[in-house]
PDB file of N, CA and C in Angstrom:
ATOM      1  N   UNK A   1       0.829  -1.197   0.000  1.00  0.00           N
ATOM      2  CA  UNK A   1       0.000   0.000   0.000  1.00  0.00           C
ATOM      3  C   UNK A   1       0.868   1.254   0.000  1.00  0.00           C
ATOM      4  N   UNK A   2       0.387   2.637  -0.297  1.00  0.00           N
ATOM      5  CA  UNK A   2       1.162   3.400  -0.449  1.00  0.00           C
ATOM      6  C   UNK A   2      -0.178   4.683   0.845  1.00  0.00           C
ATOM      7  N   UNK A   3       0.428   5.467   1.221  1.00  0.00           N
ATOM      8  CA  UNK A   3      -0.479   6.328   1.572  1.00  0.00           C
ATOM      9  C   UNK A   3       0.557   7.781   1.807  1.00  0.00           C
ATOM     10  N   UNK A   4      -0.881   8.638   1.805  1.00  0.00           N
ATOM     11  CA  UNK A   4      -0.162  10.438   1.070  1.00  0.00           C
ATOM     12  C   UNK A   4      -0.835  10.823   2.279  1.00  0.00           C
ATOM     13  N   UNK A   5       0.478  11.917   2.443  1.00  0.00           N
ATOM     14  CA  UNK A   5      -0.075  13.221   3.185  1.00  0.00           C
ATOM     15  C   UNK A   5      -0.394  14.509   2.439  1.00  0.00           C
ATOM     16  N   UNK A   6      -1.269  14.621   1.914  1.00  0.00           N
ATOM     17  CA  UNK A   6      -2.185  16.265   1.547  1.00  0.00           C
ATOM     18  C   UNK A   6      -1.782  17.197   1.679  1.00  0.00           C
ATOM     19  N   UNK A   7      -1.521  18.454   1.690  1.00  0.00           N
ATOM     20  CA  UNK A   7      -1.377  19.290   1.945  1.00  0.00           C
ATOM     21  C   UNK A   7      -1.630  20.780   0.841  1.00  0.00           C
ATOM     22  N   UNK A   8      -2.087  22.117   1.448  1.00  0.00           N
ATOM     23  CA  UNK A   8      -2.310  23.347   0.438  1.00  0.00           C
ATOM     24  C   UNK A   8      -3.607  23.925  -0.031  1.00  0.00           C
ATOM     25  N   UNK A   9      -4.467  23.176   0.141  1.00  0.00           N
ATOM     26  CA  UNK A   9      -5.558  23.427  -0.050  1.00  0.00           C
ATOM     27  C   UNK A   9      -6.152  24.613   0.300  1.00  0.00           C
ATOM     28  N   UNK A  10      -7.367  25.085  -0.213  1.00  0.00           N
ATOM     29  CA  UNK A  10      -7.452  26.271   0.858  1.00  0.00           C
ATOM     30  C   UNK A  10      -8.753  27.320  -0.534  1.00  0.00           C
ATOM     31  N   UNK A  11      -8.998  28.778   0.337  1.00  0.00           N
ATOM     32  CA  UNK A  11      -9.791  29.159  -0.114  1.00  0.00           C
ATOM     33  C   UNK A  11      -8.854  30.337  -1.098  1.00  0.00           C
ATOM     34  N   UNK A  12      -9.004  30.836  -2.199  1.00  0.00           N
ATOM     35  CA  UNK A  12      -8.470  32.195  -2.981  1.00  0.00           C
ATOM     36  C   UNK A  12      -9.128  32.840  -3.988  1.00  0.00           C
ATOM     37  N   UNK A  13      -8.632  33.917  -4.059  1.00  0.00           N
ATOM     38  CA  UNK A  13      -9.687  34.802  -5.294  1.00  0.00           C
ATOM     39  C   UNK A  13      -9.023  34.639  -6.708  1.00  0.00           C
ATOM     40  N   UNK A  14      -9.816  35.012  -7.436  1.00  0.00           N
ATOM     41  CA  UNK A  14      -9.172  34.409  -9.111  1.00  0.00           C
ATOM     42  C   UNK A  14      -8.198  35.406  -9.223  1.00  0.00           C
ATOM     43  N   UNK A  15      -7.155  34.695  -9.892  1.00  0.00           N
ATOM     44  CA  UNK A  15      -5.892  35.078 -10.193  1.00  0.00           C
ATOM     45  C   UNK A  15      -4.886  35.123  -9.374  1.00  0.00           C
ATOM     46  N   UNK A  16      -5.434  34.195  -8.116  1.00  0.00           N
ATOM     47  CA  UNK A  16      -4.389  33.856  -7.102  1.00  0.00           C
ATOM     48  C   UNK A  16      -3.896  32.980  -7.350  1.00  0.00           C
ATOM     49  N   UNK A  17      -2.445  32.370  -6.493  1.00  0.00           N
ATOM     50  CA  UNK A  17      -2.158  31.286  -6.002  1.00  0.00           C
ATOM     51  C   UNK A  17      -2.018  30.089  -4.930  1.00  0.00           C
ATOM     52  N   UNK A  18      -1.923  28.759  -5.468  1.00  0.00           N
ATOM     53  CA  UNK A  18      -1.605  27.881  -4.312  1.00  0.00           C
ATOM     54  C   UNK A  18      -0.713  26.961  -4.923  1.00  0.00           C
ATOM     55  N   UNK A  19      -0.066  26.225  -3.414  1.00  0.00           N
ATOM     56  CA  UNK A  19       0.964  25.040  -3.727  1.00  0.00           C
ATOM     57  C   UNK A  19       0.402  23.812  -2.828  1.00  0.00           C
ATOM     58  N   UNK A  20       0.279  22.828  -3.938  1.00  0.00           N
ATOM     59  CA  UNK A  20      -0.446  21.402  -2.969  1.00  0.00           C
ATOM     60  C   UNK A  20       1.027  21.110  -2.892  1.00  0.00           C
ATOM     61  N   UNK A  21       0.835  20.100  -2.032  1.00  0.00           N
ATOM     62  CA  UNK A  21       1.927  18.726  -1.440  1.00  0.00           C
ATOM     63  C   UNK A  21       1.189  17.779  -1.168  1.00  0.00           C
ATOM     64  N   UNK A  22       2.462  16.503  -1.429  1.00  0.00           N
ATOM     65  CA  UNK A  22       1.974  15.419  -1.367  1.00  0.00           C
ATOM     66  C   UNK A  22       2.673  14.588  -1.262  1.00  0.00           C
ATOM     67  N   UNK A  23       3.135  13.832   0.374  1.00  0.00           N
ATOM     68  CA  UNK A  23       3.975  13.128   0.279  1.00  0.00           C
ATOM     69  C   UNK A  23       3.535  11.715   0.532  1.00  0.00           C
ATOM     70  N   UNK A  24       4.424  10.907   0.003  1.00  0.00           N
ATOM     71  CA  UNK A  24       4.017   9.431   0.145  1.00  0.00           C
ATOM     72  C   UNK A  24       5.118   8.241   0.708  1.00  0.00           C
ATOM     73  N   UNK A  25       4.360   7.569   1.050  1.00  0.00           N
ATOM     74  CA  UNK A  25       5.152   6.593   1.791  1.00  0.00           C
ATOM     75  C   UNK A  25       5.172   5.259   1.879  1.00  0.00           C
ATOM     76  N   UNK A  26       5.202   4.130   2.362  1.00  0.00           N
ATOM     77  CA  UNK A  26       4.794   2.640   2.666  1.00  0.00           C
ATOM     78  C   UNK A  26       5.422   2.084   1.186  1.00  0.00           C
ATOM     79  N   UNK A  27       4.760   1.455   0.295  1.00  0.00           N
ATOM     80  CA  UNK A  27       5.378   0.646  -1.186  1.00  0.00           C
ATOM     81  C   UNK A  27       5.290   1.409  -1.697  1.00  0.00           C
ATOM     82  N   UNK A  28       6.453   2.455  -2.210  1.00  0.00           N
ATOM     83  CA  UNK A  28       6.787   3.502  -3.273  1.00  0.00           C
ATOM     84  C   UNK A  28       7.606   3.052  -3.860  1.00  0.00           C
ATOM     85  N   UNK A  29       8.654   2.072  -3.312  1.00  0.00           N
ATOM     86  CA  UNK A  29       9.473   1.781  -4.734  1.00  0.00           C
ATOM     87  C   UNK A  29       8.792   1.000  -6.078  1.00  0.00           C
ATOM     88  N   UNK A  30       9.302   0.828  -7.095  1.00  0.00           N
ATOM     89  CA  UNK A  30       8.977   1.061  -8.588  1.00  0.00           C
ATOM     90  C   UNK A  30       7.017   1.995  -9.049  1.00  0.00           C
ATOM     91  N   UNK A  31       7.069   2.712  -8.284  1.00  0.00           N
ATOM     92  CA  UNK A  31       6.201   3.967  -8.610  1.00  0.00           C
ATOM     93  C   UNK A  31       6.578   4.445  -9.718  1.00  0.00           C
ATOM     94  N   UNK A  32       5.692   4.765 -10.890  1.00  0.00           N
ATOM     95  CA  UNK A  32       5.777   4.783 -12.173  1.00  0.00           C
ATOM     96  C   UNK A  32       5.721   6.542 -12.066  1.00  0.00           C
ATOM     97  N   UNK A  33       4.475   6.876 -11.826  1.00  0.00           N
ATOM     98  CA  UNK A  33       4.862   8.358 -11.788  1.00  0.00           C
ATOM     99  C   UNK A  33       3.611   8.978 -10.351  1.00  0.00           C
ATOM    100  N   UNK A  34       3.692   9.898  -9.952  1.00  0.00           N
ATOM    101  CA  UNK A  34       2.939  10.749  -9.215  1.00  0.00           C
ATOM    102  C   UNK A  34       1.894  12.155  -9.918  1.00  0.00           C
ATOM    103  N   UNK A  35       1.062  12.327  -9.549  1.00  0.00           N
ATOM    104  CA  UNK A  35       0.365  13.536  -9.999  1.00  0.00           C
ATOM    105  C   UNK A  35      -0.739  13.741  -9.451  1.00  0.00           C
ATOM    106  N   UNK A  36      -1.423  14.718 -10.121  1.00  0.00           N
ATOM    107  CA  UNK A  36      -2.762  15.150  -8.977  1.00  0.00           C
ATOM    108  C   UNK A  36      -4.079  15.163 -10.482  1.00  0.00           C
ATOM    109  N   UNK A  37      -5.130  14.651  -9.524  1.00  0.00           N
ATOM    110  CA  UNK A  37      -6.351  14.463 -10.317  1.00  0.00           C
ATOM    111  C   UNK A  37      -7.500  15.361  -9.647  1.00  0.00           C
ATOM    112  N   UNK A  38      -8.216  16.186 -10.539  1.00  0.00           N
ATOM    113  CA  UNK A  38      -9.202  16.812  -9.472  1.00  0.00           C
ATOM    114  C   UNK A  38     -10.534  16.465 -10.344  1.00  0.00           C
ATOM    115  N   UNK A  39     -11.724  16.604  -8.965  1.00  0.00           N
ATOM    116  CA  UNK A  39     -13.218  16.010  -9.235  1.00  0.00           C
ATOM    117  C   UNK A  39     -13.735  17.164  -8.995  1.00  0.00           C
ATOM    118  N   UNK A  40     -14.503  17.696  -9.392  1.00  0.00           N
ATOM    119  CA  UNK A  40     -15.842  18.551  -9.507  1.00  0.00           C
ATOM    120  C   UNK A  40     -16.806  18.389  -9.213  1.00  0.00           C
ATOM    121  N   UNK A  41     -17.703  19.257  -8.949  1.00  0.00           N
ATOM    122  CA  UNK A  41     -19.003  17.917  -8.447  1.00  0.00           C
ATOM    123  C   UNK A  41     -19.884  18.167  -9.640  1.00  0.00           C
ATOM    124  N   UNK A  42     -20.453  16.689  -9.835  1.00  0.00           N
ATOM    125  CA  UNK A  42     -20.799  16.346 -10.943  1.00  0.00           C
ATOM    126  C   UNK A  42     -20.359  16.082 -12.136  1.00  0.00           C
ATOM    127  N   UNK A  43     -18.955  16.075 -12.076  1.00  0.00           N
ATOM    128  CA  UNK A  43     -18.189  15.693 -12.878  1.00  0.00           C
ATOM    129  C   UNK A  43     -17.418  14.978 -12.854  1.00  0.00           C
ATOM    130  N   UNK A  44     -16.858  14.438 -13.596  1.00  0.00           N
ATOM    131  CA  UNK A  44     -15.946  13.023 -13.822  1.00  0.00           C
ATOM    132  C   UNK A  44     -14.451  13.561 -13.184  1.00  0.00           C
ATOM    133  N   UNK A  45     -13.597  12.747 -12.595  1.00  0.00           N
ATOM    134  CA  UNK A  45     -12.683  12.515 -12.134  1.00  0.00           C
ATOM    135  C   UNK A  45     -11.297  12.607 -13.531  1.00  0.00           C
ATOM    136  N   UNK A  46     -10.481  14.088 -13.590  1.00  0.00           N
ATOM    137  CA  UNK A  46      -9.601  14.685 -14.674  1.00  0.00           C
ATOM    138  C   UNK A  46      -8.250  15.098 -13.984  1.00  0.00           C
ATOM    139  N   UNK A  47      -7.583  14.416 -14.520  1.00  0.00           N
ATOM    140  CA  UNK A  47      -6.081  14.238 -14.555  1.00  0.00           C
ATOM    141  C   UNK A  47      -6.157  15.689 -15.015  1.00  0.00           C
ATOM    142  N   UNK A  48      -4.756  16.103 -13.221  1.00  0.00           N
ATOM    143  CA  UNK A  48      -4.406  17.477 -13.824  1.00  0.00           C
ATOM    144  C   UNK A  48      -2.906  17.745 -14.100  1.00  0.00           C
ATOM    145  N   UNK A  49      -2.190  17.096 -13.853  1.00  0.00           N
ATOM    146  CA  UNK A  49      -0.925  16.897 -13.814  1.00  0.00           C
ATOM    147  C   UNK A  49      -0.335  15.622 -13.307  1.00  0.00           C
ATOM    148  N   UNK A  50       1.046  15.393 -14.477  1.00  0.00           N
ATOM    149  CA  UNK A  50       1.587  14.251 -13.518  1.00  0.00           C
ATOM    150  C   UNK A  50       3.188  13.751 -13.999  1.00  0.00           C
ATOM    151  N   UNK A  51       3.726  13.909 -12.751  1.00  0.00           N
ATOM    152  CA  UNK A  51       5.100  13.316 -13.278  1.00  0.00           C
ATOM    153  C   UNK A  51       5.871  12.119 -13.102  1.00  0.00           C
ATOM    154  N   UNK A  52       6.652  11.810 -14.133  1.00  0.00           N
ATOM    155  CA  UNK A  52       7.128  10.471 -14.195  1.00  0.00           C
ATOM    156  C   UNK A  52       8.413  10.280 -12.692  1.00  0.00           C
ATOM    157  N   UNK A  53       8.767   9.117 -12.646  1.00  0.00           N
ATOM    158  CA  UNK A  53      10.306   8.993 -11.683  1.00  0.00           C
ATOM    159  C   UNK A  53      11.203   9.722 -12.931  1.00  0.00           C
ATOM    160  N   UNK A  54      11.103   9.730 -13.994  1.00  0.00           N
ATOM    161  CA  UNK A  54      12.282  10.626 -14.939  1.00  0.00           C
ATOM    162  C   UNK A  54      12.566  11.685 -15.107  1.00  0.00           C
ATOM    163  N   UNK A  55      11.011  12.370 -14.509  1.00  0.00           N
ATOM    164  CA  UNK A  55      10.592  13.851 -14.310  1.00  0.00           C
ATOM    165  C   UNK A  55       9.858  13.919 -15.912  1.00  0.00           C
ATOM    166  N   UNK A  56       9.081  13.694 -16.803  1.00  0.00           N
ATOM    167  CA  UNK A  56       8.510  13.559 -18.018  1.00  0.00           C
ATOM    168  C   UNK A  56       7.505  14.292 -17.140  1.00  0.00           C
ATOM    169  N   UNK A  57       7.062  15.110 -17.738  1.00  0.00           N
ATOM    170  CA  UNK A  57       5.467  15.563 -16.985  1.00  0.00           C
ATOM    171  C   UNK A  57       4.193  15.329 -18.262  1.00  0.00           C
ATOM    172  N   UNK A  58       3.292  15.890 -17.492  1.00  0.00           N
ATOM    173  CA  UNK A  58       2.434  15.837 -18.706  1.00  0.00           C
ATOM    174  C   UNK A  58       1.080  16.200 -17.905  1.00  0.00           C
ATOM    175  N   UNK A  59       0.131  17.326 -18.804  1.00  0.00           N
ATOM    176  CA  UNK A  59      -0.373  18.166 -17.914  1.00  0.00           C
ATOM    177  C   UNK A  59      -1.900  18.505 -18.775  1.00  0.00           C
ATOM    178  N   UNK A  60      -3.343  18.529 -18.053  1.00  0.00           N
ATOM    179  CA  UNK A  60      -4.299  19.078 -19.018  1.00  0.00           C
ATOM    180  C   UNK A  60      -4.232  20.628 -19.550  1.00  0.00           C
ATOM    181  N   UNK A  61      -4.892  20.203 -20.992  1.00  0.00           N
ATOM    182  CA  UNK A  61      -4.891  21.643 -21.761  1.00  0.00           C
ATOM    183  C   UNK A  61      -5.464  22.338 -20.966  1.00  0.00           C
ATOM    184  N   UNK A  62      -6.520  22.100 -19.766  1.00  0.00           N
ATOM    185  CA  UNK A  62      -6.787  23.182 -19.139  1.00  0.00           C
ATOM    186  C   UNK A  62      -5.950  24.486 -18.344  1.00  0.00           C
ATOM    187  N   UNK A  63      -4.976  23.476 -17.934  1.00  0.00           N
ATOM    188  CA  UNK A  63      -3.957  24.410 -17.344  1.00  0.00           C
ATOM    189  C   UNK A  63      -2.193  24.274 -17.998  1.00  0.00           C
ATOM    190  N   UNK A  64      -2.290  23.920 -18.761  1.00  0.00           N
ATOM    191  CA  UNK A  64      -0.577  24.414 -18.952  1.00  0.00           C
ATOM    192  C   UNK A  64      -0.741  25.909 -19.061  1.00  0.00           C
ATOM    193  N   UNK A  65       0.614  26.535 -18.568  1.00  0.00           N
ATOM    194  CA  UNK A  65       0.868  27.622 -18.367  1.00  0.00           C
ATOM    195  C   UNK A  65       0.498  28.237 -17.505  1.00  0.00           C
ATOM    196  N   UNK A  66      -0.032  27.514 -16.582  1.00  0.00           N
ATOM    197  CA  UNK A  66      -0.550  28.312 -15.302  1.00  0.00           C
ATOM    198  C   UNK A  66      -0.344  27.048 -14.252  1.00  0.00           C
ATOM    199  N   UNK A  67      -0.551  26.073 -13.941  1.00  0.00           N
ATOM    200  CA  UNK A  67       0.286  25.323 -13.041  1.00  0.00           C
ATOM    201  C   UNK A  67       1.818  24.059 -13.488  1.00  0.00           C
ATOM    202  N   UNK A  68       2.527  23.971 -12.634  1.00  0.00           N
ATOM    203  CA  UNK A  68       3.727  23.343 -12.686  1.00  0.00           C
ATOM    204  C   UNK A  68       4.070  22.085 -11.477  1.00  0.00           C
ATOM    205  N   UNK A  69       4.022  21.067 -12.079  1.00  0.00           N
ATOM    206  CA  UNK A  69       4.416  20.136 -10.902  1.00  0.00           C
ATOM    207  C   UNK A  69       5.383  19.992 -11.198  1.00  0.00           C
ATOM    208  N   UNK A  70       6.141  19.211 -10.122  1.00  0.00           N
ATOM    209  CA  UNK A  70       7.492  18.808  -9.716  1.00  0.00           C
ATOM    210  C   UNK A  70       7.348  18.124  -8.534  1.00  0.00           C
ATOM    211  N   UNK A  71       8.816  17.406  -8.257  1.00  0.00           N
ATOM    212  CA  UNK A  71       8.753  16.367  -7.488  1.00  0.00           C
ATOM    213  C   UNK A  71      10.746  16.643  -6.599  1.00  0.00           C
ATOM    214  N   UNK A  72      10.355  16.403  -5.511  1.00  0.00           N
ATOM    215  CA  UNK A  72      11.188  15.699  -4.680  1.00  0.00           C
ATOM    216  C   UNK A  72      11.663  14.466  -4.764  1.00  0.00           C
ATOM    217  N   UNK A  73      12.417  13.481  -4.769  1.00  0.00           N
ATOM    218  CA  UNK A  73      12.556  12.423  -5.461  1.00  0.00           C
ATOM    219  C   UNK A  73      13.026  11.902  -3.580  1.00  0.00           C
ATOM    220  N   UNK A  74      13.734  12.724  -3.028  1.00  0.00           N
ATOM    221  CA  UNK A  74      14.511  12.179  -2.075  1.00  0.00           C
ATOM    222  C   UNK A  74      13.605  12.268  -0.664  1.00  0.00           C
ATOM    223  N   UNK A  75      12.297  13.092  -0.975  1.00  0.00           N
ATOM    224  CA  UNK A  75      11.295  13.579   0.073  1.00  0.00           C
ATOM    225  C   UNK A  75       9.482  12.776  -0.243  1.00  0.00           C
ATOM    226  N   UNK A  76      10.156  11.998  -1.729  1.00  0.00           N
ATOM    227  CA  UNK A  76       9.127  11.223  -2.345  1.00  0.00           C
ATOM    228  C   UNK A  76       7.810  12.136  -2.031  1.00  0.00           C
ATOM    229  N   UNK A  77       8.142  13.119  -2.613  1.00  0.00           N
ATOM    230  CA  UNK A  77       7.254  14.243  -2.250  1.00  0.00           C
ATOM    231  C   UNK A  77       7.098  14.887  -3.426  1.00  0.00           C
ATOM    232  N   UNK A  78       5.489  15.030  -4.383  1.00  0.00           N
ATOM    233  CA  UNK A  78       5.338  16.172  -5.478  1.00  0.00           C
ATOM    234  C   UNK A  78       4.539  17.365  -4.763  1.00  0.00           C
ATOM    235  N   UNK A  79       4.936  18.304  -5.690  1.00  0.00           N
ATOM    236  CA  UNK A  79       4.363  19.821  -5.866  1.00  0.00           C
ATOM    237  C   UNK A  79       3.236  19.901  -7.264  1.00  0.00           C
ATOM    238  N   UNK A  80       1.996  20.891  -6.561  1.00  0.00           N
ATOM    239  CA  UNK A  80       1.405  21.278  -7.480  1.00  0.00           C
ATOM    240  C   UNK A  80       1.508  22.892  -7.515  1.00  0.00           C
ATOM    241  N   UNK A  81       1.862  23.691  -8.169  1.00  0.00           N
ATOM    242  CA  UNK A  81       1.939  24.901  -8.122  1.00  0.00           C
ATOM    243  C   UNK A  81       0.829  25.880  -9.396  1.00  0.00           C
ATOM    244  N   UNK A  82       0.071  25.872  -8.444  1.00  0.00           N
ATOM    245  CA  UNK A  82      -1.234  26.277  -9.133  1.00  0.00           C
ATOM    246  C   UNK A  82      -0.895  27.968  -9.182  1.00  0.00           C
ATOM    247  N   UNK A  83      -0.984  28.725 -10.483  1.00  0.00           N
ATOM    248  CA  UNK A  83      -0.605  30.014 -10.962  1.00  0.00           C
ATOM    249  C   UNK A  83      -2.460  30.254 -10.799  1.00  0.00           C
ATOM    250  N   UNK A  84      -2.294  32.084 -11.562  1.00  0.00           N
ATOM    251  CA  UNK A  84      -3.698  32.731 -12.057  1.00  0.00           C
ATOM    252  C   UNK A  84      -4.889  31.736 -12.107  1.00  0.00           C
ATOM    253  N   UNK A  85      -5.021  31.316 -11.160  1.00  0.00           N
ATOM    254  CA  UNK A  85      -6.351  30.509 -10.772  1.00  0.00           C
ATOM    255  C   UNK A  85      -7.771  30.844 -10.978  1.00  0.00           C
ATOM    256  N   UNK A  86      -8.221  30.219 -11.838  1.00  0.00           N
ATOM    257  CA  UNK A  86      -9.403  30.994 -12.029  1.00  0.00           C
ATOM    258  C   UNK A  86     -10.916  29.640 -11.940  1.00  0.00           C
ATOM    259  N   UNK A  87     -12.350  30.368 -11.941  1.00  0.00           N
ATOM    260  CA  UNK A  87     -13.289  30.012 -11.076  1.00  0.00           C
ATOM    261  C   UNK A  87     -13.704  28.603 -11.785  1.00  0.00           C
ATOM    262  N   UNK A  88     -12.878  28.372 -12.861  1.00  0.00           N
ATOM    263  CA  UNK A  88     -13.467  27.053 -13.135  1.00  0.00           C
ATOM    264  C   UNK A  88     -12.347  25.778 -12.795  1.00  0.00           C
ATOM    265  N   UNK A  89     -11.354  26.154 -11.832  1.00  0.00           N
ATOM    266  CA  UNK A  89     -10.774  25.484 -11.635  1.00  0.00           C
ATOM    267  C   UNK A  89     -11.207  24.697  -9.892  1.00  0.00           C
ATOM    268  N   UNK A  90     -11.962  25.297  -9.111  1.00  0.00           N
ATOM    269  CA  UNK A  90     -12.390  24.782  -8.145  1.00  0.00           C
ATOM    270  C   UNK A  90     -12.837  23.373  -8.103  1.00  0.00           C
ATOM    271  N   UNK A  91     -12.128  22.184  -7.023  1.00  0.00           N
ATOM    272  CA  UNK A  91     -12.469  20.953  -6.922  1.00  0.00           C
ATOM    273  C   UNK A  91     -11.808  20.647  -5.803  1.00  0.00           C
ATOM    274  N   UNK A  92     -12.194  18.837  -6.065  1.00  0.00           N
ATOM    275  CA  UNK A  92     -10.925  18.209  -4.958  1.00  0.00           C
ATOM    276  C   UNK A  92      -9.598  17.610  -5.839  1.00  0.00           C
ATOM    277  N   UNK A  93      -8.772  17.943  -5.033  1.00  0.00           N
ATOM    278  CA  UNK A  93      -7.705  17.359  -5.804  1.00  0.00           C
ATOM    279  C   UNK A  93      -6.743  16.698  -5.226  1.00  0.00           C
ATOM    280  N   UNK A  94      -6.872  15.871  -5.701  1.00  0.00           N
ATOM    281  CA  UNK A  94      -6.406  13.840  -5.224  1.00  0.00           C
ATOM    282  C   UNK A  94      -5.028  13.880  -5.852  1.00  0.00           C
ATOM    283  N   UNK A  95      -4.628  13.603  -4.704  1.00  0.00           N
ATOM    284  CA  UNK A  95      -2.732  12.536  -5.010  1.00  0.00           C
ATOM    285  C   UNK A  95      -3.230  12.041  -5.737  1.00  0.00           C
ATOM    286  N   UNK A  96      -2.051  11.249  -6.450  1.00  0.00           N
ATOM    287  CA  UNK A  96      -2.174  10.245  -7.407  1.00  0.00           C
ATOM    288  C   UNK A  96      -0.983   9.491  -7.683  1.00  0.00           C
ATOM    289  N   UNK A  97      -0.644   8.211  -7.526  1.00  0.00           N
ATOM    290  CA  UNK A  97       0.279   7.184  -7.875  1.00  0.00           C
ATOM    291  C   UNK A  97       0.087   6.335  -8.503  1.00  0.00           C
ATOM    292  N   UNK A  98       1.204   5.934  -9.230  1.00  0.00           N
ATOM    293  CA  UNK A  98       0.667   4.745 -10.347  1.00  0.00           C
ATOM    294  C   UNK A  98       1.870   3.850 -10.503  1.00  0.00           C
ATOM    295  N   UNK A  99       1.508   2.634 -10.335  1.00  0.00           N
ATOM    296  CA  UNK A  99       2.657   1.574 -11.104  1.00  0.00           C
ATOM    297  C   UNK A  99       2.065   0.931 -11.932  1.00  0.00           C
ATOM    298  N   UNK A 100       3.025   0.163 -12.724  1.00  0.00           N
ATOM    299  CA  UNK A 100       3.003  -0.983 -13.631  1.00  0.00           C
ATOM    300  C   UNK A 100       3.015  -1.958 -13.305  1.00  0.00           C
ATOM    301  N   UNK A 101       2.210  -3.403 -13.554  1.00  0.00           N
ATOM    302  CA  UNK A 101       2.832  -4.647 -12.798  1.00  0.00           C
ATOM    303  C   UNK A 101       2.106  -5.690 -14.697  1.00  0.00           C
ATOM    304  N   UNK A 102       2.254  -6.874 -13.968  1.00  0.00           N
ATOM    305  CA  UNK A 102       1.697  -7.776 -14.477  1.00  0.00           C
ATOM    306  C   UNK A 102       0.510  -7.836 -15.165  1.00  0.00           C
ATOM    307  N   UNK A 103      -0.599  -7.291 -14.461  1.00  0.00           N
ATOM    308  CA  UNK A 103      -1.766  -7.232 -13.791  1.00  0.00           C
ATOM    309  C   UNK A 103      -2.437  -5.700 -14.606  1.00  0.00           C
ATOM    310  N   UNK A 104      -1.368  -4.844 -15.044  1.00  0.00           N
ATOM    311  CA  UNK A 104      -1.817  -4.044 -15.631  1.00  0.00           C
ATOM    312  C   UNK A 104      -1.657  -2.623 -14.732  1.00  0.00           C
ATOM    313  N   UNK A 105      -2.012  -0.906 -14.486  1.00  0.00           N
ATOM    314  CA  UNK A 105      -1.804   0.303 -13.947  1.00  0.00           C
ATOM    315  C   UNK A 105      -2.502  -0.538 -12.727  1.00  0.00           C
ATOM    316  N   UNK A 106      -1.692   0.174 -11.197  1.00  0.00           N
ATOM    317  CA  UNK A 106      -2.327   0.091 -10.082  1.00  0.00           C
ATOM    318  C   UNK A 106      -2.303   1.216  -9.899  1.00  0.00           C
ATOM    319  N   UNK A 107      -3.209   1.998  -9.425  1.00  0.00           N
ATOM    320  CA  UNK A 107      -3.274   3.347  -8.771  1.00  0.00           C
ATOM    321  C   UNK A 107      -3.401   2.929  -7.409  1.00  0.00           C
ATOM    322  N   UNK A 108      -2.977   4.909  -6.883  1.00  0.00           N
ATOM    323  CA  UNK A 108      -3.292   4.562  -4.981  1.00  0.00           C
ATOM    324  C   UNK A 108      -3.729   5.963  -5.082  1.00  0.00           C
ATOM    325  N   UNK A 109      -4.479   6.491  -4.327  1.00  0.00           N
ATOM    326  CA  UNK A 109      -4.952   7.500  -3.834  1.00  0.00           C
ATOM    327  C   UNK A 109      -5.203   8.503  -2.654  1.00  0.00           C
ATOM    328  N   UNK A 110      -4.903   9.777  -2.660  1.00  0.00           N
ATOM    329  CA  UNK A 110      -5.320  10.576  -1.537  1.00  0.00           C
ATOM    330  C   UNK A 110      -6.737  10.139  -1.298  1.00  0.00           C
ATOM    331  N   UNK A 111      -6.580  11.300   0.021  1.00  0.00           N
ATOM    332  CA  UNK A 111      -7.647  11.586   0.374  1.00  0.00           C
ATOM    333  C   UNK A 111      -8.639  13.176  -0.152  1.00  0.00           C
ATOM    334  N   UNK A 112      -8.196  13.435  -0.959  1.00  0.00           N
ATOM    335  CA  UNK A 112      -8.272  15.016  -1.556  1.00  0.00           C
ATOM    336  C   UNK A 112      -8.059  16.075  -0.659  1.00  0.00           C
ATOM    337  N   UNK A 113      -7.897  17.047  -0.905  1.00  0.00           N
ATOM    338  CA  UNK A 113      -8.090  18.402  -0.811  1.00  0.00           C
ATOM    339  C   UNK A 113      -8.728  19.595  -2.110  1.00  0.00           C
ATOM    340  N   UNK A 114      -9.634  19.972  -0.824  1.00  0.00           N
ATOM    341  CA  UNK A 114     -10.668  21.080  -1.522  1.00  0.00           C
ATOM    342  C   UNK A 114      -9.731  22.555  -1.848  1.00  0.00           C
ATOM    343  N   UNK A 115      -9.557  22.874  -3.485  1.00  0.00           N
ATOM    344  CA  UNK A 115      -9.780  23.928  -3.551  1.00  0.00           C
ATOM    345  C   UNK A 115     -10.760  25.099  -3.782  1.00  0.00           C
ATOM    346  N   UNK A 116     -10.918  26.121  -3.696  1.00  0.00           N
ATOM    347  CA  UNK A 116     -12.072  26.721  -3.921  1.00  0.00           C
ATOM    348  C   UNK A 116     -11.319  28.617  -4.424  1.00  0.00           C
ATOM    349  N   UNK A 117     -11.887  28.874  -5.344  1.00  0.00           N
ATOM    350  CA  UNK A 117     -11.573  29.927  -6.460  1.00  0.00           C
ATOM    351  C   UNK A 117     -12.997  30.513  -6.208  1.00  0.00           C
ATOM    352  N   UNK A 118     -12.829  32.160  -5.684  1.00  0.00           N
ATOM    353  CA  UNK A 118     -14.227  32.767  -4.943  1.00  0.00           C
ATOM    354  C   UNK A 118     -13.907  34.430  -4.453  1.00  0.00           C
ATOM    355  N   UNK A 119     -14.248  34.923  -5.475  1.00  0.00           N
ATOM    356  CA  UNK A 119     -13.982  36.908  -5.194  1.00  0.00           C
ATOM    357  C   UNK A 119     -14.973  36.902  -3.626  1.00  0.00           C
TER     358      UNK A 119
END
C-alpha cells in the first residue's frame, strides 16, 4: 500500500495562487509516476498533472501555463503549483500514484483536498 499526506488546499480569489503537497510513503518503490487528479461535483474525475520517476510531466490543456508540478525524489514528495487561478478550476484534488505490474496500472490514492476559487 502506499499512503499520502495532503497538503495546500485552501480558499483564494481568481488570479491567485496555491501550492499542494503530497507526500508518500509505505510501497513507493517502482512507482511509475505521481500527480494530482481533481473532481468537480458532478463531474468526472480529470487528470491534472503528472510526473514520471524521470521527471517527463504531462499536464491538461486546461492548465498548462498556469500550473507546474514537480517532485522531490529524495522527500518522495510532489508539488502542485497552481498560478492565475481561475473560477473554473475549483475541486478536490487527489494525489495520485501509479505503477506498472503484471496485472496491468495500479493506482493509490489521496484523500483530496478542496480547492475553492471565490472573489
Amino acid at each position: 500500500q502506499v499512503q499520502f499526506v495532503e497538503s495546500g488546499g485552501g480558499l483564494v480569489q481568481p488570479g491567485g495562487s496555491l501550492r499542494l503537497s503530497c507526500a508518500a510513503s509505505g510501497s513507493i518503490s517502482s512507482i511509475y509516476a505521481m500527480g494530482w487528479y481533481r473532481q468537480a461535483p458532478e463531474k468526472q474525475r480529470e487528470l491534472v498533472a503528472h510526473i514520471t520517476s524521470s521527471g517527463n510531466t504531462n499536464y491538461a490543456d486546461s492548465v498548462k501555463g498556469r500550473f507546474t508540478i514537480s517532485r522531490d525524489n529524495a522527500k518522495n514528495t510532489v508539488y502542485l503549483q497552481m498560478n492565475s487561478l481561475k473560477v473554473e478550476d475549483p475541486a478536490v484534488y487527489y494525489c495520485n500514484a501509479y505503477r506498472w505490474s503484471t496485472l496491468g496500472r495500479r493506482d493509490y490514492w489521496g484523500q483530496g483536498t478542496q480547492v475553492t476559487v471565490s472573489s
